[in-house]
N, C-alpha and C. Protein backbone atom coordinates (compact mmCIF):
# COMPACT_ATOMS: atom_id res chain seq x y z
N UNK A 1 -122.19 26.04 -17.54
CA UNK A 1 -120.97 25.27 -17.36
C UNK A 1 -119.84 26.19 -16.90
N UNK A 2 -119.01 25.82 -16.10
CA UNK A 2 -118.15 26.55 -15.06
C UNK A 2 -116.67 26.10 -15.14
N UNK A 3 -115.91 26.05 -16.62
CA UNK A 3 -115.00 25.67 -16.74
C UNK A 3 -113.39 25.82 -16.17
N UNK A 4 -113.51 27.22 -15.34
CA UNK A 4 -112.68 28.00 -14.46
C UNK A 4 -112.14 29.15 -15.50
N UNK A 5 -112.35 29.34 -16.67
CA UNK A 5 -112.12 30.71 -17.02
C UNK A 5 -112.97 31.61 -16.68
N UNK A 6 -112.79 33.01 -17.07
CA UNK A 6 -114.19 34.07 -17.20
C UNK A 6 -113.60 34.73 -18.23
N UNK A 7 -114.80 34.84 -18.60
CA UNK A 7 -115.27 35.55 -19.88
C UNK A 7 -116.16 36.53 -19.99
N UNK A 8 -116.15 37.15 -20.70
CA UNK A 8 -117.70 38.46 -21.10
C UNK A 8 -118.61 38.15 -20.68
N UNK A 9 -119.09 36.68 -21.04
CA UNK A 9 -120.29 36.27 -21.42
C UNK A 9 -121.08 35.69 -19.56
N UNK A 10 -120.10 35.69 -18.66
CA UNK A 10 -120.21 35.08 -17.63
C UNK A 10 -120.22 36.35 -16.17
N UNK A 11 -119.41 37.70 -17.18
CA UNK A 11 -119.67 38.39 -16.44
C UNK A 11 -121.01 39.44 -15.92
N UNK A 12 -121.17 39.07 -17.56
CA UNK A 12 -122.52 39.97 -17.55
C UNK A 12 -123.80 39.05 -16.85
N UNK A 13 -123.57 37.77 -17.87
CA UNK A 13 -124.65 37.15 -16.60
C UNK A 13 -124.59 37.35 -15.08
N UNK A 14 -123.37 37.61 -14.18
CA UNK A 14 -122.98 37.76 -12.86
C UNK A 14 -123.56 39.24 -12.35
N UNK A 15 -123.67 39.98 -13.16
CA UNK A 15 -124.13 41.51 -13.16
C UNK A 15 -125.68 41.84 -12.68
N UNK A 16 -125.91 42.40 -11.99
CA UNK A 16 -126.96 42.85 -11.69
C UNK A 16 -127.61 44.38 -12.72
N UNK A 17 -128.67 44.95 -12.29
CA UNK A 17 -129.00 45.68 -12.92
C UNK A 17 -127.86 46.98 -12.38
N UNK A 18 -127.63 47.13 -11.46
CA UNK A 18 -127.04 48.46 -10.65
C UNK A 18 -125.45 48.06 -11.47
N UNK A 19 -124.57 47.48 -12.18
CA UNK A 19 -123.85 47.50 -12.36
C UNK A 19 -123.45 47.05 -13.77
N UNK A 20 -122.47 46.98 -14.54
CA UNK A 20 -122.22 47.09 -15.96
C UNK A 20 -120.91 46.29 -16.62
N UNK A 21 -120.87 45.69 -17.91
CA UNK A 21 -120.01 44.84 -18.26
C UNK A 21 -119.91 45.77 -20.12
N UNK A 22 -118.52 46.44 -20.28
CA UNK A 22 -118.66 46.80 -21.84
C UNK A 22 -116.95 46.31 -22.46
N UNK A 23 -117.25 46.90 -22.94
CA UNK A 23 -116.17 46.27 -24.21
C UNK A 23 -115.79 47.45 -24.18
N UNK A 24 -114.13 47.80 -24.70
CA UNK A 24 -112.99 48.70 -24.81
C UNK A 24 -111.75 48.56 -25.68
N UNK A 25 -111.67 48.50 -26.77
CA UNK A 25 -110.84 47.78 -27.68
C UNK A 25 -110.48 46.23 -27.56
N UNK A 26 -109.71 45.90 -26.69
CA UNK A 26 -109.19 44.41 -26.02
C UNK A 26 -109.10 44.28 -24.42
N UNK A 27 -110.04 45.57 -24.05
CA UNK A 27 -110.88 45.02 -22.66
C UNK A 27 -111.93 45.07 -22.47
N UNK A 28 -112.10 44.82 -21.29
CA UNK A 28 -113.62 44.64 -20.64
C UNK A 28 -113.38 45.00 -19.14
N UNK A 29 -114.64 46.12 -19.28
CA UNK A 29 -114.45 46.70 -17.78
C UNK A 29 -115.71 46.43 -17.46
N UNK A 30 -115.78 45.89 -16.01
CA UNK A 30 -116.89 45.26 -15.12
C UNK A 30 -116.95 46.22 -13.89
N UNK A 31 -118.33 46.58 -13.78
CA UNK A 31 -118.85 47.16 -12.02
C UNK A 31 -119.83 46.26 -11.73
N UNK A 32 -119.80 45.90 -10.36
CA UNK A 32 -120.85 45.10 -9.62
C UNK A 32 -121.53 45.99 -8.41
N UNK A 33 -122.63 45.76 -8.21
CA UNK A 33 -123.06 46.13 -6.77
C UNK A 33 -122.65 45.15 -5.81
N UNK A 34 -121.85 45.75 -4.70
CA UNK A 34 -121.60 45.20 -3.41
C UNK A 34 -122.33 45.66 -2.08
N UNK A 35 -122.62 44.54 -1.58
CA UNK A 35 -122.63 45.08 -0.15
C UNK A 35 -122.09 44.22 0.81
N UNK A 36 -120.71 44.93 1.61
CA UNK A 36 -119.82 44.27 2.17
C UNK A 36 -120.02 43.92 4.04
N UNK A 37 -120.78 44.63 4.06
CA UNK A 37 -121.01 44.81 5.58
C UNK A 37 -120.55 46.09 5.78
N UNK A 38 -120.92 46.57 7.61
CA UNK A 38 -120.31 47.51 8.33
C UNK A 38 -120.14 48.73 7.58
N UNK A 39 -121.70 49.02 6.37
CA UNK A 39 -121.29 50.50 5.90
C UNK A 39 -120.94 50.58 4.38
N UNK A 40 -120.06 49.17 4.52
CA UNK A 40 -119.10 49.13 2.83
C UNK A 40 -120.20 48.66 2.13
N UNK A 41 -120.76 50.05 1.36
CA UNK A 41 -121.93 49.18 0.03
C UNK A 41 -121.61 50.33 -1.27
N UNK A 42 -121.35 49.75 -2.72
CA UNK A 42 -120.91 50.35 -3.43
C UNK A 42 -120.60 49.59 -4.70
N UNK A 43 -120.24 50.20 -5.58
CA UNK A 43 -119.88 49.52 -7.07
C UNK A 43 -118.57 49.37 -6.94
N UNK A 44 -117.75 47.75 -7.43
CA UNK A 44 -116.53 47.69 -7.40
C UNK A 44 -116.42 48.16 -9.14
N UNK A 45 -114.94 48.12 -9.29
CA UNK A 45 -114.53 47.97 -10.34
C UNK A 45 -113.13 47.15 -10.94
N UNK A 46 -113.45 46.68 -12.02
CA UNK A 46 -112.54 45.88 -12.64
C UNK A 46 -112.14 46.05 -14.13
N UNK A 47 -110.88 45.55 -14.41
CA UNK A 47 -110.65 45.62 -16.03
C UNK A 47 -109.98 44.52 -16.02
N UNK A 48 -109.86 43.91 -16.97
CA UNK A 48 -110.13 42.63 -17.70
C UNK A 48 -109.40 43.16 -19.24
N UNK A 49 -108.41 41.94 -19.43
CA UNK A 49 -108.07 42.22 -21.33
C UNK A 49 -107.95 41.02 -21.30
N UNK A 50 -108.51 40.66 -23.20
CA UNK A 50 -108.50 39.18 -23.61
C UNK A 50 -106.98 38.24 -23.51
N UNK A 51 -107.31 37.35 -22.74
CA UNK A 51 -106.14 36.67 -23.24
C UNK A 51 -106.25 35.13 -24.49
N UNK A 52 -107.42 35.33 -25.14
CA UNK A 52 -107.20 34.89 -26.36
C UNK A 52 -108.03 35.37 -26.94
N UNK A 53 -108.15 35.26 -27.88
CA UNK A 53 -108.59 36.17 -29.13
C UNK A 53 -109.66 35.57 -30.22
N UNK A 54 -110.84 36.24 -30.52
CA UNK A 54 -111.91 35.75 -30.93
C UNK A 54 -111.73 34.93 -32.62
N UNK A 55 -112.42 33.56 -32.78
CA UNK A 55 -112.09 32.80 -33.82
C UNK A 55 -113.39 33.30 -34.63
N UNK A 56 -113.59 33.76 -35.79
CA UNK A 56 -114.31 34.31 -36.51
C UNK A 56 -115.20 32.59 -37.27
N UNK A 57 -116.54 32.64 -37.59
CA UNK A 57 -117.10 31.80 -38.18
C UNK A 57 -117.99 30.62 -37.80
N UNK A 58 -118.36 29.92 -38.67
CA UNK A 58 -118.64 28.71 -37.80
C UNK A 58 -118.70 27.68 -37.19
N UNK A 59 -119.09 27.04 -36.12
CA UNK A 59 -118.37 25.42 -36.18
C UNK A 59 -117.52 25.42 -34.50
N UNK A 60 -117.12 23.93 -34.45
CA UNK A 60 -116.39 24.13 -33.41
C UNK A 60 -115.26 24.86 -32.45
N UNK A 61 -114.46 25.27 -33.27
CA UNK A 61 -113.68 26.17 -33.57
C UNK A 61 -113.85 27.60 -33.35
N UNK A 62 -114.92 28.00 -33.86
CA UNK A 62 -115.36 29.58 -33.84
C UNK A 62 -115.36 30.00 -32.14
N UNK A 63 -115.13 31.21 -31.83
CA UNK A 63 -115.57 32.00 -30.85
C UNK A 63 -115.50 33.44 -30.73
N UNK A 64 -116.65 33.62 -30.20
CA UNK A 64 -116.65 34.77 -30.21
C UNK A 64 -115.93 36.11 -29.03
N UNK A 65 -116.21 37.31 -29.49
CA UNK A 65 -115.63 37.96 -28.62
C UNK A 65 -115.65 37.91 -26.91
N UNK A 66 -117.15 37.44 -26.73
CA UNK A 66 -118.20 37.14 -25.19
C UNK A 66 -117.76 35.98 -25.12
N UNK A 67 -117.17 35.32 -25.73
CA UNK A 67 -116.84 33.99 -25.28
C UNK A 67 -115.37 33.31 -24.67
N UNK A 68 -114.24 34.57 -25.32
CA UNK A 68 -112.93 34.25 -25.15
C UNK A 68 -112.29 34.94 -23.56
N UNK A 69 -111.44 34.18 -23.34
CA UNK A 69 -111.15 34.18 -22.04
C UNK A 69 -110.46 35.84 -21.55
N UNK A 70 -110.71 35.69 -20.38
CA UNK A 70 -110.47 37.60 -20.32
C UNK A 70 -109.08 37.03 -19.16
N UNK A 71 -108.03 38.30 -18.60
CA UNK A 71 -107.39 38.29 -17.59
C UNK A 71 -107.62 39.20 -17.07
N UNK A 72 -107.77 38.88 -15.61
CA UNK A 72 -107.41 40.44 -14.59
C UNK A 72 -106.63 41.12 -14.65
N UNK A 73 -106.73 41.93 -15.12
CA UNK A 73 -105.73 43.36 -14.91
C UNK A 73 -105.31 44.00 -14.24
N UNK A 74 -106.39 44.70 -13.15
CA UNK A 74 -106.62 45.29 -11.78
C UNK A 74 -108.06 45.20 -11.62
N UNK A 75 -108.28 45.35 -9.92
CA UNK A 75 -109.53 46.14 -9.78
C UNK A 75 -109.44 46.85 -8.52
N UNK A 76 -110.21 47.71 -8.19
CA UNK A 76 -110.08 48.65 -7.24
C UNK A 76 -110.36 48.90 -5.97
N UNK A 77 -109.32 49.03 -4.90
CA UNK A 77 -109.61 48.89 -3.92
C UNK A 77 -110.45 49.51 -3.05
N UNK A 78 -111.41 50.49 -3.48
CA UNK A 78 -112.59 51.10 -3.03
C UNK A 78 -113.75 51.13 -3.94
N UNK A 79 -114.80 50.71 -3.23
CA UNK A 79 -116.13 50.88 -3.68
C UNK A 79 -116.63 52.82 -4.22
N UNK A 80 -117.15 52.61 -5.49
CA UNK A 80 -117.81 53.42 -5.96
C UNK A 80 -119.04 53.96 -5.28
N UNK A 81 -119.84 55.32 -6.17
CA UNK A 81 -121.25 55.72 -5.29
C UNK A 81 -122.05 54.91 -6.41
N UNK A 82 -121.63 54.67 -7.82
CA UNK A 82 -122.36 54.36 -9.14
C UNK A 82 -121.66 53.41 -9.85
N UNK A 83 -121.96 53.17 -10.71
CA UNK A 83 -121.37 52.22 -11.84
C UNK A 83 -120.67 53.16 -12.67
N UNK A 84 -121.10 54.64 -12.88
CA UNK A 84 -120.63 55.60 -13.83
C UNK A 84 -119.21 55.65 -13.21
N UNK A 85 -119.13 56.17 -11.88
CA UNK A 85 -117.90 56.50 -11.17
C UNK A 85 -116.70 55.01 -11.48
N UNK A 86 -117.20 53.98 -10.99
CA UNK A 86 -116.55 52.91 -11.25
C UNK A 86 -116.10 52.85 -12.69
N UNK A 87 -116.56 52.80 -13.38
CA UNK A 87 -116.13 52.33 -14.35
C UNK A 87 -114.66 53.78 -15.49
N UNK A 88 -115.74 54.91 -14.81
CA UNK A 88 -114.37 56.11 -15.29
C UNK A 88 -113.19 55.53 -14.58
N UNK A 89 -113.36 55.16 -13.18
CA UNK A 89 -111.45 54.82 -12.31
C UNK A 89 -111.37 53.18 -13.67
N UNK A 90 -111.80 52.70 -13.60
CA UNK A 90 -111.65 51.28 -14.93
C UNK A 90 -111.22 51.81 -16.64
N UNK A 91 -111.62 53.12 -16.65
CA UNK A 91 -110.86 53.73 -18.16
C UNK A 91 -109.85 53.85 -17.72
N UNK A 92 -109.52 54.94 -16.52
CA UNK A 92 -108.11 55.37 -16.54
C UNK A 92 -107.07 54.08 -16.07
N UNK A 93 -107.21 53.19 -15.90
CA UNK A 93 -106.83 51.85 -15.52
C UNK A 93 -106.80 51.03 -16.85
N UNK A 94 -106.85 51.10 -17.69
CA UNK A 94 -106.78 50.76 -19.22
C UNK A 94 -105.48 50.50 -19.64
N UNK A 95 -103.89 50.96 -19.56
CA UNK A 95 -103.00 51.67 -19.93
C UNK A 95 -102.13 50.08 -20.22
């Protein structure tokens, strides 16, 4: 179901193996494999912080951390060689 937020839980499903979705206090930094054409092929990167906040328990109500809605923060206007590289420019992008 495709409610128009994103979340953890939607990014990682979106993720391929070549790229990575983790947790960072109250973000989430995402790399994807791209391939853009004309050469441009590479890991993007992104950071992401919650903009609501996980409901502990059970029941309708509850949600979890993978489940609550994230915001864009930044992401970067050049492709990576790795997911490792991507995601170090996504720490220092944390702030």
């Amino acid at each position: 179901m495709n409610n128009g937020k994103t979340t953890m839980e939607q990014l990682q499903m979106a993720t391929d193996s070549y790229g990575t979705v983790i947790t960072y206090g109250d973000f989430v930094l995402a790399s994807a494999y791209r391939h853009l054409g004309k050469g441009w092929i590479g890991n993007d990167a992104r950071v992401y912080k919650l903009a609501e906040q996980p409901i502990g328990g059970w029941g309708p109500d509850a949600r979890s951390f993978i489940e609550c809605e994230l915001t864009l923060v930044t992401e970067a206007d050049e492709l990576f060689e790795d997911a490792g590289h991507a995601i170090a420019w996504a720490l220092a992008h944390t702030n």
